[in-house]
PDBML (XML) file of the C-alpha atoms, coordinates in Angstrom:
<?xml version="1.0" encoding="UTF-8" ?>
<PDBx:datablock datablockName="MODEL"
   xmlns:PDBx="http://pdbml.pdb.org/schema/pdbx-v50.xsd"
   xmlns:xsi="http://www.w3.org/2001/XMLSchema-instance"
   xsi:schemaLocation="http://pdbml.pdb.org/schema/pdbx-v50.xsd pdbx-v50.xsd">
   <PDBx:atom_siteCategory>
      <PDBx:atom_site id="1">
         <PDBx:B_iso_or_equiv>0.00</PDBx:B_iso_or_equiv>
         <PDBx:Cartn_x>-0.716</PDBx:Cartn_x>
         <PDBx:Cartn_y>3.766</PDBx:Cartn_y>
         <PDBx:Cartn_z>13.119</PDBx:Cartn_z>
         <PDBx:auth_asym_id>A</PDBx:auth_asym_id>
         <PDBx:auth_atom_id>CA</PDBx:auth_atom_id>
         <PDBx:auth_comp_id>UNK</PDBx:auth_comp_id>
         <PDBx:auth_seq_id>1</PDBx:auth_seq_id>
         <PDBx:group_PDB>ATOM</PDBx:group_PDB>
         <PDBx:label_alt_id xsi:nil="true" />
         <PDBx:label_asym_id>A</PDBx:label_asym_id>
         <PDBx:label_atom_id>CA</PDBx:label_atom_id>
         <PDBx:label_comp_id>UNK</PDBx:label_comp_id>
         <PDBx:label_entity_id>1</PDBx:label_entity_id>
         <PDBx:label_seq_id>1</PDBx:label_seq_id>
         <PDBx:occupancy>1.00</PDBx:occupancy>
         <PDBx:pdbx_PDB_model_num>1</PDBx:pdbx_PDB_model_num>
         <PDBx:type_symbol>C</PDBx:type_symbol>
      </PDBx:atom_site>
      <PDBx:atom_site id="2">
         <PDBx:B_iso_or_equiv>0.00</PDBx:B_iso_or_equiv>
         <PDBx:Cartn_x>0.590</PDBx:Cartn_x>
         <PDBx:Cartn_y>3.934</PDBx:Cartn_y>
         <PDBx:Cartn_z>9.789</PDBx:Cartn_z>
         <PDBx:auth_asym_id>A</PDBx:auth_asym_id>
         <PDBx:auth_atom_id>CA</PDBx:auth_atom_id>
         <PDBx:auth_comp_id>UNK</PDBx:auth_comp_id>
         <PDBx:auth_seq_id>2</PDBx:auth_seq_id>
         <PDBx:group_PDB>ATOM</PDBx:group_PDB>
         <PDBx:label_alt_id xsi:nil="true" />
         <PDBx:label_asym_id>A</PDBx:label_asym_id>
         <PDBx:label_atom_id>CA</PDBx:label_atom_id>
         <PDBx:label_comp_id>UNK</PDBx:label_comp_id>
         <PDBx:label_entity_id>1</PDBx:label_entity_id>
         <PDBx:label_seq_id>2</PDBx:label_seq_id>
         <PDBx:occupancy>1.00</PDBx:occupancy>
         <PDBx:pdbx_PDB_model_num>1</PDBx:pdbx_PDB_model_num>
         <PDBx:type_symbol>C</PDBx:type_symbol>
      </PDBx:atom_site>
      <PDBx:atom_site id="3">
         <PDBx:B_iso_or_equiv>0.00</PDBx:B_iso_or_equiv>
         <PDBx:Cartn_x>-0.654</PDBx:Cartn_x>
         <PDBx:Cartn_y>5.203</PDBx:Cartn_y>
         <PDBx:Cartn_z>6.837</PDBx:Cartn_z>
         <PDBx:auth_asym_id>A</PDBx:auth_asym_id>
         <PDBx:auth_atom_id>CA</PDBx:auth_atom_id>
         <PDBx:auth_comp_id>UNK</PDBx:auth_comp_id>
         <PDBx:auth_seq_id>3</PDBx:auth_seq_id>
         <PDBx:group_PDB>ATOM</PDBx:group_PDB>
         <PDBx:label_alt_id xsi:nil="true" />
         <PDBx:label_asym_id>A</PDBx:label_asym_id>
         <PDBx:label_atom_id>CA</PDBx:label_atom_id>
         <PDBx:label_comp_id>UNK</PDBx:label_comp_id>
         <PDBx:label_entity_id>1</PDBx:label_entity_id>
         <PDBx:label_seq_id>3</PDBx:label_seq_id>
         <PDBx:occupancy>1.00</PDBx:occupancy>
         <PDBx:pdbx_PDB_model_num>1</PDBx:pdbx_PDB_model_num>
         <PDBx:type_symbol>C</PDBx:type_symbol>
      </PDBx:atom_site>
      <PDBx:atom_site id="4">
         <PDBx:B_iso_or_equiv>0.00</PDBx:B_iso_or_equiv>
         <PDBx:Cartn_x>-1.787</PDBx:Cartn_x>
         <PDBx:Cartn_y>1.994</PDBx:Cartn_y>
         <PDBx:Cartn_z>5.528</PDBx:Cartn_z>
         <PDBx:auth_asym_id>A</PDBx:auth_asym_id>
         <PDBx:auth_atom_id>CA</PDBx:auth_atom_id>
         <PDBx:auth_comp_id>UNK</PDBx:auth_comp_id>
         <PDBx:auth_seq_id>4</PDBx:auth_seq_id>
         <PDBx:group_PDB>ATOM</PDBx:group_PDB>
         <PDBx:label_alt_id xsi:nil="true" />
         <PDBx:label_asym_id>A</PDBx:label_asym_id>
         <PDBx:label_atom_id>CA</PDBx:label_atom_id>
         <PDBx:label_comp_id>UNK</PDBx:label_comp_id>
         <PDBx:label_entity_id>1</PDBx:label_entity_id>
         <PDBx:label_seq_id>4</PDBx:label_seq_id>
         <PDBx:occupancy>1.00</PDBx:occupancy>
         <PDBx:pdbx_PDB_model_num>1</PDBx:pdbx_PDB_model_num>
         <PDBx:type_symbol>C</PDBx:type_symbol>
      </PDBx:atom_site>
      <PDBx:atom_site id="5">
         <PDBx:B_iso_or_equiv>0.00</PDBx:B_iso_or_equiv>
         <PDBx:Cartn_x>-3.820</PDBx:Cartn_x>
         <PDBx:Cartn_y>1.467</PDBx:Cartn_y>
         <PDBx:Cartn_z>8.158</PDBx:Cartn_z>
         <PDBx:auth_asym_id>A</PDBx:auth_asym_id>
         <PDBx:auth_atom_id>CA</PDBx:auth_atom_id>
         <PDBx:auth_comp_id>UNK</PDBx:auth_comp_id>
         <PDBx:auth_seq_id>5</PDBx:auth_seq_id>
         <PDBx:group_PDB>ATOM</PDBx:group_PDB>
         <PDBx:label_alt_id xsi:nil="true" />
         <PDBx:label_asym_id>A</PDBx:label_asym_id>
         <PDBx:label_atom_id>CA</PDBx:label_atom_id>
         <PDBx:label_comp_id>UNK</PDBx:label_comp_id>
         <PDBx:label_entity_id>1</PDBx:label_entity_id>
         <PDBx:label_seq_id>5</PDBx:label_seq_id>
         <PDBx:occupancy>1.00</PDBx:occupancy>
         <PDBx:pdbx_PDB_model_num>1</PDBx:pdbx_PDB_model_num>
         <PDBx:type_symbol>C</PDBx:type_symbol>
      </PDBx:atom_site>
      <PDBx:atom_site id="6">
         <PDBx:B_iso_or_equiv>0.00</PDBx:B_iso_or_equiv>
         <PDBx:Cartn_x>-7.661</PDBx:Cartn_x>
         <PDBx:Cartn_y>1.570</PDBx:Cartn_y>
         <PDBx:Cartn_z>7.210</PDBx:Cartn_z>
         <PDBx:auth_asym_id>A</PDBx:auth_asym_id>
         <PDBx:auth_atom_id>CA</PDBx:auth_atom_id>
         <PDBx:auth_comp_id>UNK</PDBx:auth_comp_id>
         <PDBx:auth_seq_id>6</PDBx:auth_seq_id>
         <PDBx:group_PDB>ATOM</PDBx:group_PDB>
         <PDBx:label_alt_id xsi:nil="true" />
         <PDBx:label_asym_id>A</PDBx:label_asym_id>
         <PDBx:label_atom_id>CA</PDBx:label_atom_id>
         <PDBx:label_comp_id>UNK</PDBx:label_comp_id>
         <PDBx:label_entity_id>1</PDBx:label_entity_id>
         <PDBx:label_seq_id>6</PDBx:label_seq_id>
         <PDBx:occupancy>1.00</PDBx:occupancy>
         <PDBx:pdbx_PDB_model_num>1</PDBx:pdbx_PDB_model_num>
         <PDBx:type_symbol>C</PDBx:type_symbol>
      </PDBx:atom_site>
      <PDBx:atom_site id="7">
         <PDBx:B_iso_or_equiv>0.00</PDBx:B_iso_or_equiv>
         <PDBx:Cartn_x>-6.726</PDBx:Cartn_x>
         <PDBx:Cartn_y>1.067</PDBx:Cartn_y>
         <PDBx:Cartn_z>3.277</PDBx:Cartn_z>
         <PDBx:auth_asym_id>A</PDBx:auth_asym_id>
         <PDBx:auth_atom_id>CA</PDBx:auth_atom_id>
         <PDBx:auth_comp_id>UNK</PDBx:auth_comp_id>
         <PDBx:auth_seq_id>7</PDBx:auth_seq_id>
         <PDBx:group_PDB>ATOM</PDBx:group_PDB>
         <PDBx:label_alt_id xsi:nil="true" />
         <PDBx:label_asym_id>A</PDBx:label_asym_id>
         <PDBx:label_atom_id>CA</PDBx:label_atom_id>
         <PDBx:label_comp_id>UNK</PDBx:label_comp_id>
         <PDBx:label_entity_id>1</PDBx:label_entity_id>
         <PDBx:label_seq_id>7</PDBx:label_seq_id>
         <PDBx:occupancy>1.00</PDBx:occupancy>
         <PDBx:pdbx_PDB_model_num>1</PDBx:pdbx_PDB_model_num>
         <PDBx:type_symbol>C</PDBx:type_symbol>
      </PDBx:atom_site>
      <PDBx:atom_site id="8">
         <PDBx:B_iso_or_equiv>0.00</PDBx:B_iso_or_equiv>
         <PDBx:Cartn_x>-6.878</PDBx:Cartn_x>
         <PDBx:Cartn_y>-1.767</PDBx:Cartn_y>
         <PDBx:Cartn_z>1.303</PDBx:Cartn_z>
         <PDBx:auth_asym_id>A</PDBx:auth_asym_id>
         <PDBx:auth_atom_id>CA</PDBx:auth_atom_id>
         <PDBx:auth_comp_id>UNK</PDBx:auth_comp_id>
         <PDBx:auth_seq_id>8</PDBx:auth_seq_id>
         <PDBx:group_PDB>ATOM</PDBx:group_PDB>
         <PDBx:label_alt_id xsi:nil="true" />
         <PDBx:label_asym_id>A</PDBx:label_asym_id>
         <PDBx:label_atom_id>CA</PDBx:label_atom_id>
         <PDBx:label_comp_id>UNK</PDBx:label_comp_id>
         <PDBx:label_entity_id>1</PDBx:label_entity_id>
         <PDBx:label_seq_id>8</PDBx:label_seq_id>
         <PDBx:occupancy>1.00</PDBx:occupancy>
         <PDBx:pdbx_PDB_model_num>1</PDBx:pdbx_PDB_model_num>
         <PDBx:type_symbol>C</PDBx:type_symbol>
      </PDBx:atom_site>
      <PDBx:atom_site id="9">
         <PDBx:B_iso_or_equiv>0.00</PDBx:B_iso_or_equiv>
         <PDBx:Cartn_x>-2.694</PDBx:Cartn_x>
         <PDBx:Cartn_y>-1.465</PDBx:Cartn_y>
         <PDBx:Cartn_z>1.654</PDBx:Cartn_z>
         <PDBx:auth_asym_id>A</PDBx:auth_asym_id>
         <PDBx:auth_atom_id>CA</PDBx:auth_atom_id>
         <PDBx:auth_comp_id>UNK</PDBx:auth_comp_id>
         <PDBx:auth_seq_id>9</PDBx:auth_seq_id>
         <PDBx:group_PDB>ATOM</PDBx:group_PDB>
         <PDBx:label_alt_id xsi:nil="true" />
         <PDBx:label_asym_id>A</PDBx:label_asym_id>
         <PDBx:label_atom_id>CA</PDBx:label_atom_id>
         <PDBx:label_comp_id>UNK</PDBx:label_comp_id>
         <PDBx:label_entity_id>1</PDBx:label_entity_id>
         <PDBx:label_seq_id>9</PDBx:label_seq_id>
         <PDBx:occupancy>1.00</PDBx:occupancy>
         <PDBx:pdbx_PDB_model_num>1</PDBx:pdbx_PDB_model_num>
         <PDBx:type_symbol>C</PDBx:type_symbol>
      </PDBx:atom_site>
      <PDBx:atom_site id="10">
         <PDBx:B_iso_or_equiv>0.00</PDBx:B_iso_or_equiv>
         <PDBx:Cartn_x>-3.026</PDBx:Cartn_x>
         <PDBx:Cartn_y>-2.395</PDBx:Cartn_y>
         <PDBx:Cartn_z>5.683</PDBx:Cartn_z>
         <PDBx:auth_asym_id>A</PDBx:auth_asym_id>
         <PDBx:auth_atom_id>CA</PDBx:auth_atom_id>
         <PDBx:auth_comp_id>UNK</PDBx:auth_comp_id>
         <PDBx:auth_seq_id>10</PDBx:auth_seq_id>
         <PDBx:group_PDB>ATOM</PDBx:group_PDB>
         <PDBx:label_alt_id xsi:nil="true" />
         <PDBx:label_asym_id>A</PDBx:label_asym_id>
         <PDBx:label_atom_id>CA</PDBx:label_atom_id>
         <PDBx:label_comp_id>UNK</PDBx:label_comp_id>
         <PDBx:label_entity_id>1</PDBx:label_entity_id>
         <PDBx:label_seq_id>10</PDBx:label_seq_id>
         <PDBx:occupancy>1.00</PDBx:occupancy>
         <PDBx:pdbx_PDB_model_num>1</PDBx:pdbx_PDB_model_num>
         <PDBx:type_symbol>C</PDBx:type_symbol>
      </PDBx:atom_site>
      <PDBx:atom_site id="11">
         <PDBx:B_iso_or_equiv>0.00</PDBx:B_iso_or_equiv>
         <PDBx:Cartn_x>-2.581</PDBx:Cartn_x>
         <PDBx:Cartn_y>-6.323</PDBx:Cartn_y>
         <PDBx:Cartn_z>5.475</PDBx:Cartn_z>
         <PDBx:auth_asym_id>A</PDBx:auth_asym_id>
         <PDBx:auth_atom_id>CA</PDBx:auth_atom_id>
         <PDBx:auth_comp_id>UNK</PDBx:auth_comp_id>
         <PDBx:auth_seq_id>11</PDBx:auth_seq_id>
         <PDBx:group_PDB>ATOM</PDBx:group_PDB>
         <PDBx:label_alt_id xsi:nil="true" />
         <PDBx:label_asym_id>A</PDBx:label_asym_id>
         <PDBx:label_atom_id>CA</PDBx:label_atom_id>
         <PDBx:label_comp_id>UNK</PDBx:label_comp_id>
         <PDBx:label_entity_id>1</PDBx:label_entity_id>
         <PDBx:label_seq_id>11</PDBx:label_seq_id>
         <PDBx:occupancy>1.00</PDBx:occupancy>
         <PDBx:pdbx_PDB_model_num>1</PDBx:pdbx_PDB_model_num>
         <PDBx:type_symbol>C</PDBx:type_symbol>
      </PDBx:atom_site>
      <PDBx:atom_site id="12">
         <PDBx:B_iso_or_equiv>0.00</PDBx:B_iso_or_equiv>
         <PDBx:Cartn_x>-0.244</PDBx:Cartn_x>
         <PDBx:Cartn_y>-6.216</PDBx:Cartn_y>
         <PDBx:Cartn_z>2.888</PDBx:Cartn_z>
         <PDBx:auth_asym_id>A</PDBx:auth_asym_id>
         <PDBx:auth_atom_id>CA</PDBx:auth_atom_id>
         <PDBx:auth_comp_id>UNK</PDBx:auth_comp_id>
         <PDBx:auth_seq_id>12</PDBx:auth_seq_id>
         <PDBx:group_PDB>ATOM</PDBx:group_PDB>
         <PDBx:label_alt_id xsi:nil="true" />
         <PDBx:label_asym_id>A</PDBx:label_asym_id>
         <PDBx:label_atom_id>CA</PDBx:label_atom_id>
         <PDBx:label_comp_id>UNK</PDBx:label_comp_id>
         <PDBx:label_entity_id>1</PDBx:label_entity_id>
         <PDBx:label_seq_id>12</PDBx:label_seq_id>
         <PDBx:occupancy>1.00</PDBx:occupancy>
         <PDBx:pdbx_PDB_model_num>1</PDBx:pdbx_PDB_model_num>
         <PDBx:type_symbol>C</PDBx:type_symbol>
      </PDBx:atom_site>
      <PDBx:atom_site id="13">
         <PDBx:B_iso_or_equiv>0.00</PDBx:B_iso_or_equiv>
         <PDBx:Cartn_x>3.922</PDBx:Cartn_x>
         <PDBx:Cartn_y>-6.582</PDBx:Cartn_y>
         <PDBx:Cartn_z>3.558</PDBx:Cartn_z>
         <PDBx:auth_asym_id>A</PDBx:auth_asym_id>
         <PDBx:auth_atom_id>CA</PDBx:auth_atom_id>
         <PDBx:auth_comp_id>UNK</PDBx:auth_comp_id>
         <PDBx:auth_seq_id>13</PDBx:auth_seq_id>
         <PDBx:group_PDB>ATOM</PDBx:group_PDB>
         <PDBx:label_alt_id xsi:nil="true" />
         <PDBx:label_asym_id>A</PDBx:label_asym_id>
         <PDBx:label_atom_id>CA</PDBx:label_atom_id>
         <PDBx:label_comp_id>UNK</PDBx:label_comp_id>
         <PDBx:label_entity_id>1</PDBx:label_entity_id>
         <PDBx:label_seq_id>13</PDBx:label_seq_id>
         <PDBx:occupancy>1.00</PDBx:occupancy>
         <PDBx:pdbx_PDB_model_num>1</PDBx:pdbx_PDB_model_num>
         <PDBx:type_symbol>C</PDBx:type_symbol>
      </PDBx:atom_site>
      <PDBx:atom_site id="14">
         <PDBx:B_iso_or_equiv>0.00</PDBx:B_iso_or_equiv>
         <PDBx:Cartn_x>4.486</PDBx:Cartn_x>
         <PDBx:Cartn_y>-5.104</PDBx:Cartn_y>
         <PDBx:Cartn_z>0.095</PDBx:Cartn_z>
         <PDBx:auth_asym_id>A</PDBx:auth_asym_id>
         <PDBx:auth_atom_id>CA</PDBx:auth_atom_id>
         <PDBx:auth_comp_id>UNK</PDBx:auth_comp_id>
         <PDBx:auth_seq_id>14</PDBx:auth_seq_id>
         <PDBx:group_PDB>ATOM</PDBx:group_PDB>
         <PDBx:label_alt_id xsi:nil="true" />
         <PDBx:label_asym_id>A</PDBx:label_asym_id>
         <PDBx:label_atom_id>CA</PDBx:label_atom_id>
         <PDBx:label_comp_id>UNK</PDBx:label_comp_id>
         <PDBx:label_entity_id>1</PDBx:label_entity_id>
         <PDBx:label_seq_id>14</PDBx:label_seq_id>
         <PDBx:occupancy>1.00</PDBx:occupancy>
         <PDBx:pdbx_PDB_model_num>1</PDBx:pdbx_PDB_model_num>
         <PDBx:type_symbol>C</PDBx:type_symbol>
      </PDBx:atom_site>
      <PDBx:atom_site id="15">
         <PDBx:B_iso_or_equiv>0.00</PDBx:B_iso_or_equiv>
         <PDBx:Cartn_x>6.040</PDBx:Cartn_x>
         <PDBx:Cartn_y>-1.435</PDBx:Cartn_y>
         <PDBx:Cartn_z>0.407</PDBx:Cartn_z>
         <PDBx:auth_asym_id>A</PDBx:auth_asym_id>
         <PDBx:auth_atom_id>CA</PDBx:auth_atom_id>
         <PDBx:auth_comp_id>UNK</PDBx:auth_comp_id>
         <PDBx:auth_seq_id>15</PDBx:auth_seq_id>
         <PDBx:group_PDB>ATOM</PDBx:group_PDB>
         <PDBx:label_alt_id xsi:nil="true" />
         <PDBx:label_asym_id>A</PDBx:label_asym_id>
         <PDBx:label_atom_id>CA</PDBx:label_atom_id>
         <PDBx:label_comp_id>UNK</PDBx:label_comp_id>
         <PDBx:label_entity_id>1</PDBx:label_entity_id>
         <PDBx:label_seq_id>15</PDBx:label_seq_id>
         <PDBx:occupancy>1.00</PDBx:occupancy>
         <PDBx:pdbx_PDB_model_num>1</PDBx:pdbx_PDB_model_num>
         <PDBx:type_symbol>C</PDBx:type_symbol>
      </PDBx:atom_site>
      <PDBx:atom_site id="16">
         <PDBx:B_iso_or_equiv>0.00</PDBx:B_iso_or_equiv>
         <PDBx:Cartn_x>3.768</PDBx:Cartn_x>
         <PDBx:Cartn_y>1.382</PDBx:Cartn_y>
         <PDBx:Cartn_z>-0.905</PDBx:Cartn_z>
         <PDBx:auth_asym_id>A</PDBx:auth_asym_id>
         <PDBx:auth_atom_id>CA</PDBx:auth_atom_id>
         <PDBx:auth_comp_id>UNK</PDBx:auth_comp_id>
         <PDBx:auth_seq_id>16</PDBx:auth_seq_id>
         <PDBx:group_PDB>ATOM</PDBx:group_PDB>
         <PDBx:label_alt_id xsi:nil="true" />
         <PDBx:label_asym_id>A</PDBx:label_asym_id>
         <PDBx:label_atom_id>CA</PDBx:label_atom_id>
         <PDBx:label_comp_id>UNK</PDBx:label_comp_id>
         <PDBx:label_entity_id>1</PDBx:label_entity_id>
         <PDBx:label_seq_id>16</PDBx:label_seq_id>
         <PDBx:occupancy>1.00</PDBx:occupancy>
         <PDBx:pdbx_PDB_model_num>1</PDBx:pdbx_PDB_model_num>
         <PDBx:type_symbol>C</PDBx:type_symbol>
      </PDBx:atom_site>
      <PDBx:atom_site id="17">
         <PDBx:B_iso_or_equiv>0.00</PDBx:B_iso_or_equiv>
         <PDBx:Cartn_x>6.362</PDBx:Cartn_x>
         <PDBx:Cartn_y>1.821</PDBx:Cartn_y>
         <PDBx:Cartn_z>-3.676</PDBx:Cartn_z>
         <PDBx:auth_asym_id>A</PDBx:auth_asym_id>
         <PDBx:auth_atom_id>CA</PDBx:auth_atom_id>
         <PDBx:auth_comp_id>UNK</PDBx:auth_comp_id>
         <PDBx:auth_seq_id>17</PDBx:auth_seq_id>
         <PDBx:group_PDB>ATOM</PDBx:group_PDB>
         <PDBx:label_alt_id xsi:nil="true" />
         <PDBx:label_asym_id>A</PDBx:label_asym_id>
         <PDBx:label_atom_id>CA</PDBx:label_atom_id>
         <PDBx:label_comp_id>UNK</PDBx:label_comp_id>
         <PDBx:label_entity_id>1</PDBx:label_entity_id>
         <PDBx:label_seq_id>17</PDBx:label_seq_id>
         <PDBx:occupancy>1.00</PDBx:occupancy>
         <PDBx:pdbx_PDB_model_num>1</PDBx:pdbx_PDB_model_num>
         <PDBx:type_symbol>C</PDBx:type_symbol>
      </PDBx:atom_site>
      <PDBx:atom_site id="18">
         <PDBx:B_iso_or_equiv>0.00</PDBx:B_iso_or_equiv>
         <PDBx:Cartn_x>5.264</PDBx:Cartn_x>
         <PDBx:Cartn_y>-1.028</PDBx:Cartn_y>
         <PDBx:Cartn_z>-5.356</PDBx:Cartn_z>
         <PDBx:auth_asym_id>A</PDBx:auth_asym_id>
         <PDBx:auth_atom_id>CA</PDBx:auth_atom_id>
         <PDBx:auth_comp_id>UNK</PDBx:auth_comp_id>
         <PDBx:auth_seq_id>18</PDBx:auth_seq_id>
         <PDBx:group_PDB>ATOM</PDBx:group_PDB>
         <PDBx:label_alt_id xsi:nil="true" />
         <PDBx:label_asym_id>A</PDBx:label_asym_id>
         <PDBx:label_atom_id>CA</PDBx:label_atom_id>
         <PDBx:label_comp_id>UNK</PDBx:label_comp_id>
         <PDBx:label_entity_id>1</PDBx:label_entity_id>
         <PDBx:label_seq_id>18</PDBx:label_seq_id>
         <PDBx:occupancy>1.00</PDBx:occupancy>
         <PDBx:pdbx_PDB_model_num>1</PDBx:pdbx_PDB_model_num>
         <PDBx:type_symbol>C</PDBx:type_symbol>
      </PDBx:atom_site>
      <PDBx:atom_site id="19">
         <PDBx:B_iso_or_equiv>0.00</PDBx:B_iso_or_equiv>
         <PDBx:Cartn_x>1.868</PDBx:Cartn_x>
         <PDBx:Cartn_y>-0.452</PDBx:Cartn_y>
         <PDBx:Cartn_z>-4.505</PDBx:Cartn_z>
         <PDBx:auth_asym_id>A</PDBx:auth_asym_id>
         <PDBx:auth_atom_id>CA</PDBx:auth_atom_id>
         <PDBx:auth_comp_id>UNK</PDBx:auth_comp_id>
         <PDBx:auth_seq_id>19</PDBx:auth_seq_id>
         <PDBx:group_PDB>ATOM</PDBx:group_PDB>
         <PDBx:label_alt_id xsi:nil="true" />
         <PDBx:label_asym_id>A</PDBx:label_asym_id>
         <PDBx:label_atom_id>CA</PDBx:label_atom_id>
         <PDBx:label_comp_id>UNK</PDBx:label_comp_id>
         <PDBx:label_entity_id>1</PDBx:label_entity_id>
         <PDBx:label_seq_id>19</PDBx:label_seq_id>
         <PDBx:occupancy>1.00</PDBx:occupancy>
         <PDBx:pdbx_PDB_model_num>1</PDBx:pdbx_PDB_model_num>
         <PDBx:type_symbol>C</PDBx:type_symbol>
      </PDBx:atom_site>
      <PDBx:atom_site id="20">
         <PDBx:B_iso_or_equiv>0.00</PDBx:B_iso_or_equiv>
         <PDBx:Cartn_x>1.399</PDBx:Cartn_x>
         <PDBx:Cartn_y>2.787</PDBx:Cartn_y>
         <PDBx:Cartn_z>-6.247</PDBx:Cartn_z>
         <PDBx:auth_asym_id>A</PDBx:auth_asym_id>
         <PDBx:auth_atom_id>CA</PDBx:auth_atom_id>
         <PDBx:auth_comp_id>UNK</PDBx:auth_comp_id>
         <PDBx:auth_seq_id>20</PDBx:auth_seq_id>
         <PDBx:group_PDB>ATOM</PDBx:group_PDB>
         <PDBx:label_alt_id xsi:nil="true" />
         <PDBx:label_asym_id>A</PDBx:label_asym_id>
         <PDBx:label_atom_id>CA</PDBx:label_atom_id>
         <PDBx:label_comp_id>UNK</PDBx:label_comp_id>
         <PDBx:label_entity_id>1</PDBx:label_entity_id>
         <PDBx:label_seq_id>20</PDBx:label_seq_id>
         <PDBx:occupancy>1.00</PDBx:occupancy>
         <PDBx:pdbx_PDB_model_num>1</PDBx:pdbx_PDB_model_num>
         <PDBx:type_symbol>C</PDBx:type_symbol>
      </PDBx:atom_site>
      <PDBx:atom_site id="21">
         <PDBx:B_iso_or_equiv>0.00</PDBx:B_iso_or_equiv>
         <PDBx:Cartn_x>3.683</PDBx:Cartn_x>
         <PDBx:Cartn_y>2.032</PDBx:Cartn_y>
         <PDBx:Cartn_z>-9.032</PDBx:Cartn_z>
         <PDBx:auth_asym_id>A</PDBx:auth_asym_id>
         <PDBx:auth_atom_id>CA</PDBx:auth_atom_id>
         <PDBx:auth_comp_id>UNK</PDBx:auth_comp_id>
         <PDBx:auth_seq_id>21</PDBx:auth_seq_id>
         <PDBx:group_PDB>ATOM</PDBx:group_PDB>
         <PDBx:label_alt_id xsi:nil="true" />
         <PDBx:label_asym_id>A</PDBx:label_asym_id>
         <PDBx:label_atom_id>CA</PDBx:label_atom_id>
         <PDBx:label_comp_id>UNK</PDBx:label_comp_id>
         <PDBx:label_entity_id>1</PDBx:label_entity_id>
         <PDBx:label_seq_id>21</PDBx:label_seq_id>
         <PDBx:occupancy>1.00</PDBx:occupancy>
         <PDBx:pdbx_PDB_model_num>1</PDBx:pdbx_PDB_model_num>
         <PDBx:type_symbol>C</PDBx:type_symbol>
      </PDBx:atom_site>
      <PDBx:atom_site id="22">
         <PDBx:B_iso_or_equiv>0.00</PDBx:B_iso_or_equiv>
         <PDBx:Cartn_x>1.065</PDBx:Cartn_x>
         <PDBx:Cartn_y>-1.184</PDBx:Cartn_y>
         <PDBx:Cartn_z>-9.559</PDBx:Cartn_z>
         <PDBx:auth_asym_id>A</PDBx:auth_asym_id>
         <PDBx:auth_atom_id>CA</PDBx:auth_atom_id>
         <PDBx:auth_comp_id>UNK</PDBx:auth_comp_id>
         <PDBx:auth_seq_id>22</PDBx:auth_seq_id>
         <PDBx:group_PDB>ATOM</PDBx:group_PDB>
         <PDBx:label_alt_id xsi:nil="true" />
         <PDBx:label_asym_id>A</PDBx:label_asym_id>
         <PDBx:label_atom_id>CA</PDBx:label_atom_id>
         <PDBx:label_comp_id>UNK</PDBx:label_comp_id>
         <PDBx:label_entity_id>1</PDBx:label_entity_id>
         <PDBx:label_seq_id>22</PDBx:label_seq_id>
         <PDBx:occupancy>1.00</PDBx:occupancy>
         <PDBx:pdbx_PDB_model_num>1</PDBx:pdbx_PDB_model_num>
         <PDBx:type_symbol>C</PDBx:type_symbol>
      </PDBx:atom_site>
      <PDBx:atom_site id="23">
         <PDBx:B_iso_or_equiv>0.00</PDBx:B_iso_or_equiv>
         <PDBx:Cartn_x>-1.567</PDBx:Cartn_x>
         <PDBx:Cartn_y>1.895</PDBx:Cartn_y>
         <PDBx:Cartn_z>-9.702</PDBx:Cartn_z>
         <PDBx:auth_asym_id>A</PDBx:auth_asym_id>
         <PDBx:auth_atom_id>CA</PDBx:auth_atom_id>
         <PDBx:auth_comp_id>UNK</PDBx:auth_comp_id>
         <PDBx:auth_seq_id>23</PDBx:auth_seq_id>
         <PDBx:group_PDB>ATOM</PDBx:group_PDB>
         <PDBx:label_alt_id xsi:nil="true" />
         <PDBx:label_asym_id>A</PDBx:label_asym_id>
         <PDBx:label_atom_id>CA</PDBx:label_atom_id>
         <PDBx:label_comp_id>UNK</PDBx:label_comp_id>
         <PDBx:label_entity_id>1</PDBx:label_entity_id>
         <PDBx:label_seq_id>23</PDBx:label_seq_id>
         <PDBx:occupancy>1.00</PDBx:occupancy>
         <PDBx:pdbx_PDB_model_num>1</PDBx:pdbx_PDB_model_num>
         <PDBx:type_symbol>C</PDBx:type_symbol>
      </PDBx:atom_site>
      <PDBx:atom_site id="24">
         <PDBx:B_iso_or_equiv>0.00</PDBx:B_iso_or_equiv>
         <PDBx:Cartn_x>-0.147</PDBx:Cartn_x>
         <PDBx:Cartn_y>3.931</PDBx:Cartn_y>
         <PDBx:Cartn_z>-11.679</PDBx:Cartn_z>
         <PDBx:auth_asym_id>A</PDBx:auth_asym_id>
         <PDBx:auth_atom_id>CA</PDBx:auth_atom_id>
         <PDBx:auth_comp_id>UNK</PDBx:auth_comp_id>
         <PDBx:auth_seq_id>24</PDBx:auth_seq_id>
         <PDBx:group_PDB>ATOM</PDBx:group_PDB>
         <PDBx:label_alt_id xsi:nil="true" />
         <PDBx:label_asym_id>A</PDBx:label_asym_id>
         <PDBx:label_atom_id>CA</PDBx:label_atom_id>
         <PDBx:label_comp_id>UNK</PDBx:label_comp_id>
         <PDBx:label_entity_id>1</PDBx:label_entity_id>
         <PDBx:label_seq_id>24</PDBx:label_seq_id>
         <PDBx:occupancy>1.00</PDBx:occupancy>
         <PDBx:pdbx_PDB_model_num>1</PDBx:pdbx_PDB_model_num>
         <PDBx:type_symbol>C</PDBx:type_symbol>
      </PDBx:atom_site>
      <PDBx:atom_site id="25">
         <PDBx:B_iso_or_equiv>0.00</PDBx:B_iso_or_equiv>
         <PDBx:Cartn_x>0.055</PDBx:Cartn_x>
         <PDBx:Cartn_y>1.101</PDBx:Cartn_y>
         <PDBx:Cartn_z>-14.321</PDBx:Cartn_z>
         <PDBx:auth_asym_id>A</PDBx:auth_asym_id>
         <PDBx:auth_atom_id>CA</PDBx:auth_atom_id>
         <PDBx:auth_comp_id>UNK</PDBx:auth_comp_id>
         <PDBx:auth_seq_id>25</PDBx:auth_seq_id>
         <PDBx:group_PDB>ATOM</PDBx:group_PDB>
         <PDBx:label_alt_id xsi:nil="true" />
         <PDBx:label_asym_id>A</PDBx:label_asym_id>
         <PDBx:label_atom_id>CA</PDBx:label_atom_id>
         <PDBx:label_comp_id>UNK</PDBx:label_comp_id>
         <PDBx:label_entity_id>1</PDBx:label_entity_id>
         <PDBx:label_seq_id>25</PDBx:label_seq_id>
         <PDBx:occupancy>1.00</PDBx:occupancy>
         <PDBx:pdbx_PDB_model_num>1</PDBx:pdbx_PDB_model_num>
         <PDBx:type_symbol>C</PDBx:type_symbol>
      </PDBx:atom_site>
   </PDBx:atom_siteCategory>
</PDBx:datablock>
């Protein structure tokens, strides 16, 4: 497993870079 898995990040093929970048905004 990675650490996506369980999150609302799992089905997603964007890179948690983005992701928490898009959060932080």
């Amino acid at each position: 497993f990675s650490v996506k898995v369980g999150t609302i990040f799992e089905d997603s093929a964007l890179p948690l870079g983005k992701w928490l970048v898009a959060m932080w905004l």
